[in-house]
Protein backbone atom coordinates (compact mmCIF):
# COMPACT_ATOMS: atom_id res chain seq x y z
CA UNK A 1 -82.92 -22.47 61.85
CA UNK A 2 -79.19 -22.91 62.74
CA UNK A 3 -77.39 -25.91 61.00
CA UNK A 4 -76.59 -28.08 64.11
CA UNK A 5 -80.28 -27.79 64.94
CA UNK A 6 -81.54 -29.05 61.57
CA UNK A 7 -79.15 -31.83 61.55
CA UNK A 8 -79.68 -32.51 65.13
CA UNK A 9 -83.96 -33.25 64.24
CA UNK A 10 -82.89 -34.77 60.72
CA UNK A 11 -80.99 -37.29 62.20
CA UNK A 12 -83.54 -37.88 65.03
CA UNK A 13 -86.24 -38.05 61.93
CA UNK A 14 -83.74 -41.12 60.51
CA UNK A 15 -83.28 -43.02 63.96
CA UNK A 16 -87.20 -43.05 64.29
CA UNK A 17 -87.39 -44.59 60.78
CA UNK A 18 -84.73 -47.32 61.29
CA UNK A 19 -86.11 -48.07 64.95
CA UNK A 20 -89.59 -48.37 63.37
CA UNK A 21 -88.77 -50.58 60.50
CA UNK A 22 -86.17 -52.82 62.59
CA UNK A 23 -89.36 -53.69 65.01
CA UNK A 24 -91.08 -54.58 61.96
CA UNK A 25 -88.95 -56.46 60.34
CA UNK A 26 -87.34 -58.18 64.06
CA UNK A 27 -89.86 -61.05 63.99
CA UNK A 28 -89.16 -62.22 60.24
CA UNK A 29 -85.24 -62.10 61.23
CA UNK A 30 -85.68 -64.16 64.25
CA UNK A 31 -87.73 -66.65 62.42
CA UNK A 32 -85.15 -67.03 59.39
CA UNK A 33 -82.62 -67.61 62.54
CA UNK A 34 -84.74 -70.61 63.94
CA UNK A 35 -85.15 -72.05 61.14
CA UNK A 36 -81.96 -72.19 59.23
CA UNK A 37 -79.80 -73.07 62.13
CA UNK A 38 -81.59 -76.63 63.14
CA UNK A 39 -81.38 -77.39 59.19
CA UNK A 40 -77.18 -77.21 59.25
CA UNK A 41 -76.82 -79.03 62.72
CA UNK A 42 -79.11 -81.90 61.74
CA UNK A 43 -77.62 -82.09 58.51
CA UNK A 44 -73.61 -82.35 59.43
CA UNK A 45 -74.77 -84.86 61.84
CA UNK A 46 -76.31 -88.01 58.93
CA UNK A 47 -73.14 -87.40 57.23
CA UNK A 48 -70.42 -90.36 56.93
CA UNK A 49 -70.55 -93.75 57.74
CA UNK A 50 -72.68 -95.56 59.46
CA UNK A 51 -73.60 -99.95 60.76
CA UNK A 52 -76.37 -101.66 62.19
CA UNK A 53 -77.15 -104.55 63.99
CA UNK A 54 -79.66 -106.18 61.16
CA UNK A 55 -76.99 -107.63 58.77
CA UNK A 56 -73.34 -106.22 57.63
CA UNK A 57 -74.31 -104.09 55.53
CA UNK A 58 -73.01 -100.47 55.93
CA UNK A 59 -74.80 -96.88 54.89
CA UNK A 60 -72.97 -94.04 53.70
CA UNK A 61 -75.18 -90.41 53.71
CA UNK A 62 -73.03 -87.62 51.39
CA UNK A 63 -74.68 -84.29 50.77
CA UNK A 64 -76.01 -83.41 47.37
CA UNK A 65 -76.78 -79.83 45.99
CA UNK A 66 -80.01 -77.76 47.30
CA UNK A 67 -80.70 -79.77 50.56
CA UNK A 68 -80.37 -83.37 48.90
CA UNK A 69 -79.23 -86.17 50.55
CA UNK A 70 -77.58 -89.39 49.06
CA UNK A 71 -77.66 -92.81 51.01
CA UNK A 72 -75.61 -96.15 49.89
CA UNK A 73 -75.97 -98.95 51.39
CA UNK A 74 -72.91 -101.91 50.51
CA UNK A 75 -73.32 -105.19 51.24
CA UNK A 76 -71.24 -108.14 49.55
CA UNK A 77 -69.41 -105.71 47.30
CA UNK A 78 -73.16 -104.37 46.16
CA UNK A 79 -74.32 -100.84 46.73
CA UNK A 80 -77.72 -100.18 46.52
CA UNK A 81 -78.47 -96.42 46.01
CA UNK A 82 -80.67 -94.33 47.22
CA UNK A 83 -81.52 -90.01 46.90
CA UNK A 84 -83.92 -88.06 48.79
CA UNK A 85 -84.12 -84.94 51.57
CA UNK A 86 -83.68 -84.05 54.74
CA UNK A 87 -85.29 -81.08 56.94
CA UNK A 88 -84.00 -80.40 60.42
CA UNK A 89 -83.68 -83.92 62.11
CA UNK A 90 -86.00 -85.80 59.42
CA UNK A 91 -85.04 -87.40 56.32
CA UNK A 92 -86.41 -89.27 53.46
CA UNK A 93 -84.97 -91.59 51.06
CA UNK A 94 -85.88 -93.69 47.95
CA UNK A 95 -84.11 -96.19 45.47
CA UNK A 96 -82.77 -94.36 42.29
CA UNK A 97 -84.58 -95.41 38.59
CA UNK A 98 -81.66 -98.14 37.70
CA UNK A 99 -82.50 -100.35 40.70
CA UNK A 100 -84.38 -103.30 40.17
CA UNK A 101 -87.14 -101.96 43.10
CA UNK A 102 -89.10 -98.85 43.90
CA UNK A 103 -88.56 -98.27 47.97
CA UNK A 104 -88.02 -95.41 50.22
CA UNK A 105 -87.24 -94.81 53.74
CA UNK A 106 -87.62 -92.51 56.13
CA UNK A 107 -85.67 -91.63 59.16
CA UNK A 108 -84.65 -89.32 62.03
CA UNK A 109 -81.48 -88.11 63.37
CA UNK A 110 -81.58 -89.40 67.21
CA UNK A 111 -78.47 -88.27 68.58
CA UNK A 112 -74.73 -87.90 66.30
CA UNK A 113 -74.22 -91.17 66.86
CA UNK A 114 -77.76 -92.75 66.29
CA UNK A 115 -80.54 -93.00 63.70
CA UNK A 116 -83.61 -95.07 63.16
CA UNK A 117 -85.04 -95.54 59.92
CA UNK A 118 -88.45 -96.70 58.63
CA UNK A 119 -89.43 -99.31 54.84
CA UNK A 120 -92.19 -96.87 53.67
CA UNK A 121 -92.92 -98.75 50.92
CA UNK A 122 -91.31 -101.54 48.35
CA UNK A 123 -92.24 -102.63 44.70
CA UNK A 124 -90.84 -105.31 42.78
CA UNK A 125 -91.42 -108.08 40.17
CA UNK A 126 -89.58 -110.08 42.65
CA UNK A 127 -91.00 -110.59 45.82
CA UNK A 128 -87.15 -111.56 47.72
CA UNK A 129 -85.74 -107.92 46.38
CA UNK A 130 -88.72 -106.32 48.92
CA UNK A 131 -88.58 -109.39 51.57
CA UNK A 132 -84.69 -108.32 51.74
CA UNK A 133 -85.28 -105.08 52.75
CA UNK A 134 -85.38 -104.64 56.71
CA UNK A 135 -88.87 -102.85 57.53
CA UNK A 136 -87.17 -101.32 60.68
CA UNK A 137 -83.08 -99.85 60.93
CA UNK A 138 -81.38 -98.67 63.91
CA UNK A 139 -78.17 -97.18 62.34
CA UNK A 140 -74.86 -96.27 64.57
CA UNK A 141 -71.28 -94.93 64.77
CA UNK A 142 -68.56 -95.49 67.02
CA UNK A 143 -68.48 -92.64 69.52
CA UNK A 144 -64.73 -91.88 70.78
CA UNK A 145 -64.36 -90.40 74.20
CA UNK A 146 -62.06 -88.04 75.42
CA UNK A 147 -58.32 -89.54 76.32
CA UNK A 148 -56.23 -86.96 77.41
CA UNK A 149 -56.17 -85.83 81.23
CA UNK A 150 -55.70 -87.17 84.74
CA UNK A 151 -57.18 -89.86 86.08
CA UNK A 152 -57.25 -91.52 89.81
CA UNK A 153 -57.22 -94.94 91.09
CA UNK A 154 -58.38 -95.89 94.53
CA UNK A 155 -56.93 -92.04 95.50
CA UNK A 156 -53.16 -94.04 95.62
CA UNK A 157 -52.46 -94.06 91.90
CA UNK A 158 -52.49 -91.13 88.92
CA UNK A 159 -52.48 -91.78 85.62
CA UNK A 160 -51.43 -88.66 83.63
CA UNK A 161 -52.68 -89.03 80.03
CA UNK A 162 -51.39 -87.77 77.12
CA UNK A 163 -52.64 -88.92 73.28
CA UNK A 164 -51.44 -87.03 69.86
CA UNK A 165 -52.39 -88.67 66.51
CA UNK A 166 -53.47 -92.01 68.15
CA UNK A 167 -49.97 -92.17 70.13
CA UNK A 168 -50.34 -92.59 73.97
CA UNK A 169 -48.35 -91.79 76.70
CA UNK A 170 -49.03 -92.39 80.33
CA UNK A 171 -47.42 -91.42 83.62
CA UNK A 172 -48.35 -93.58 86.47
CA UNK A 173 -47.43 -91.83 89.96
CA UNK A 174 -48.03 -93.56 93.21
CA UNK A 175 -48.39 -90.89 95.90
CA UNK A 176 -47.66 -93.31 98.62
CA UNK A 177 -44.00 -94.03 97.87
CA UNK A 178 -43.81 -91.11 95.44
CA UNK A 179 -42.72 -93.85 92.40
CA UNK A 180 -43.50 -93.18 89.14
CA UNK A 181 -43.63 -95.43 85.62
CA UNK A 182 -44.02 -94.09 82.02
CA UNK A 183 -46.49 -96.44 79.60
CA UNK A 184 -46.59 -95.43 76.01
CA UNK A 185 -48.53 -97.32 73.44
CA UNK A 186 -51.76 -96.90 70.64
CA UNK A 187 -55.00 -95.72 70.65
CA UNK A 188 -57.28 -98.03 68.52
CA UNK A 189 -61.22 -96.31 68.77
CA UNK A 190 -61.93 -96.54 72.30
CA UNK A 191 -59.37 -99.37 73.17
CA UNK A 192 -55.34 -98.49 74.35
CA UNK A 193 -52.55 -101.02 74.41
CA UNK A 194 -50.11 -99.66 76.95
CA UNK A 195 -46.80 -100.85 77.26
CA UNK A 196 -44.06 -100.04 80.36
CA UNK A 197 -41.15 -98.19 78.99
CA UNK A 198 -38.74 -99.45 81.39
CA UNK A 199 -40.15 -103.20 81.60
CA UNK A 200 -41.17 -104.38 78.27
CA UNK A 201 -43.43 -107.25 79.90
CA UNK A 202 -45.43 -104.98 81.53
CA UNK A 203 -48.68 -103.99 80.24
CA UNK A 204 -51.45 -102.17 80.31
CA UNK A 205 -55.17 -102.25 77.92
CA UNK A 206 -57.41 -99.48 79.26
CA UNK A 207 -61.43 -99.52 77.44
CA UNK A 208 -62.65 -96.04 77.30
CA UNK A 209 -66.18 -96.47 78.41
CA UNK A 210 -66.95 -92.39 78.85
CA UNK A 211 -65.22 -88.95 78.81
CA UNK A 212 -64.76 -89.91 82.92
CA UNK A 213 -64.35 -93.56 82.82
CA UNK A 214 -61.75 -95.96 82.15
CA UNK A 215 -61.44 -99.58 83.10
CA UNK A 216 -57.81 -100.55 82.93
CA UNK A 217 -56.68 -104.58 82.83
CA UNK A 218 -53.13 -106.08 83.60
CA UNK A 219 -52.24 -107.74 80.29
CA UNK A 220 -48.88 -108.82 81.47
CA UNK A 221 -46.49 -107.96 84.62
CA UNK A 222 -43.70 -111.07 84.65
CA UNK A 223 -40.90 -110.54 86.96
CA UNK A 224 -41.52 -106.65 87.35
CA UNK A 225 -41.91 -104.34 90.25
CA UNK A 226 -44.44 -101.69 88.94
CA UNK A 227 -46.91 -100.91 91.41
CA UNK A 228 -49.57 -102.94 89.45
CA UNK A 229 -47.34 -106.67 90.37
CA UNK A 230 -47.66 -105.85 94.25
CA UNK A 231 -51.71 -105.40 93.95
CA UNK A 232 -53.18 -107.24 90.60
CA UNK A 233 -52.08 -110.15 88.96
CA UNK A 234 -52.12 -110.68 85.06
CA UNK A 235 -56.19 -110.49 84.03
CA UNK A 236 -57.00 -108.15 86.78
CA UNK A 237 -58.83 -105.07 86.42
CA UNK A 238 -59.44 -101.69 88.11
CA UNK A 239 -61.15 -98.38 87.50
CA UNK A 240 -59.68 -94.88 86.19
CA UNK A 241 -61.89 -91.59 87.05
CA UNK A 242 -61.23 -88.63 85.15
CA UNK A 243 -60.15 -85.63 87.59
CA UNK A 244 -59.36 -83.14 85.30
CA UNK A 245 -58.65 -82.13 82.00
């Protein structure tokens, strides 16, 4: 048999092999895929800081080694600490040996910036430790939108929105007259203090309420002739859309 020929049905011999053992092994591939990839999301999303609405406390999740998970909570320079788990979305906590209770919680990851936890159970020799703990947590983080793009008012006015490293600069243009005014100013979370760079009394705090939505108020606009003194008055408010990017 010439040598092309035996190499030719040798390699078609190897190609069967790998074809048949790849659709055998296929479903055990796809299956590690599902299930590994839900673990990582759900677990970069608990981790950080975190508030909620029962008391001041705050809760801090940090990763620990093999799929552990580490929850303080601090309130009135007090940590209470607790270790646990978490699979996919789901979690479960409970008090380390040195606190003066036995409890654990459990909880779900609702969105990145929500969770809800559950008081599983609570022993003490004193019954205030347990009575302390709330049976029922929602937790939350800030969520900061999107800043940077263009933005239209009542289809007259364009705000042209530029923020680097919390520092914000906006171009107002007013397509009626063709005038145009520069605000710079500071991003705090989802709050900017804008202030006119040719009129120092004239500004500007927008409230980020989405990616798309901004609700901008006249803070001040004394003896000035930006576009803002010949419609609102000092207080007055008025909506940004997003338009683009």
């Amino acid at each position: 048999m010439p040598k092309n020929t035996k190499l030719t049905k040798m390699l078609g011999l190897m190609n069967r092999f790998m074809a048949k053992n790849l659709k055998r092994l296929l479903p055990h591939f796809t299956a590690l895929i599902v299930v590994i990839g839900p673990i990582s999301a759900g677990a970069e999303d608990i981790y950080g800081s975190w508030s909620n609405s029962f008391d001041s406390a705050s809760y801090g999740f940090r990763p620990l080694e093999a799929g552990g998970l580490l929850m303080v909570v601090s309130k009135n320079g007090l940590q209470d600490i607790y270790t646990g788990s978490i699979r996919f979305a789901n979690f479960e906590v409970c008090s380390i040996d040195i606190e003066p209770f036995a409890a654990c919680y459990s909880g779900a990851i609702s969105t990145q910036y929500s969770i809800n936890m559950r008081l599983n159970s609570c022993e003490s020799n004193s019954y205030s430790q347990c009575a302390g703990l709330p049976s029922t947590i929602e937790l939350e983080r800030p969520q900061y939108h999107q800043l940077s793009g263009v933005f239209v008012q009542a289809d007259d006015f364009y705000f042209m929105i530029n923020e680097s490293a919390g520092v914000v600069q906006a171009q107002v243009i007013n397509l009626e007259d063709g005038s145009a005014e520069i605000f710079t100013g500071t991003r705090y979370g989802n709050e900017i203090f804008l202030q006119s760079d040719r009129n120092a009394t004239a500004e500007l705090k927008l409230d980020l309420w989405s990616n798309e939505r901004i609700v901008a108020q006249v803070e001040s606009c004394e003896n000035c002739n930006l576009f803002v003194s010949h419609q609102l008055a000092k207080g007055d408010s008025f909506e940004l859309i997003r338009v683009t990017d």
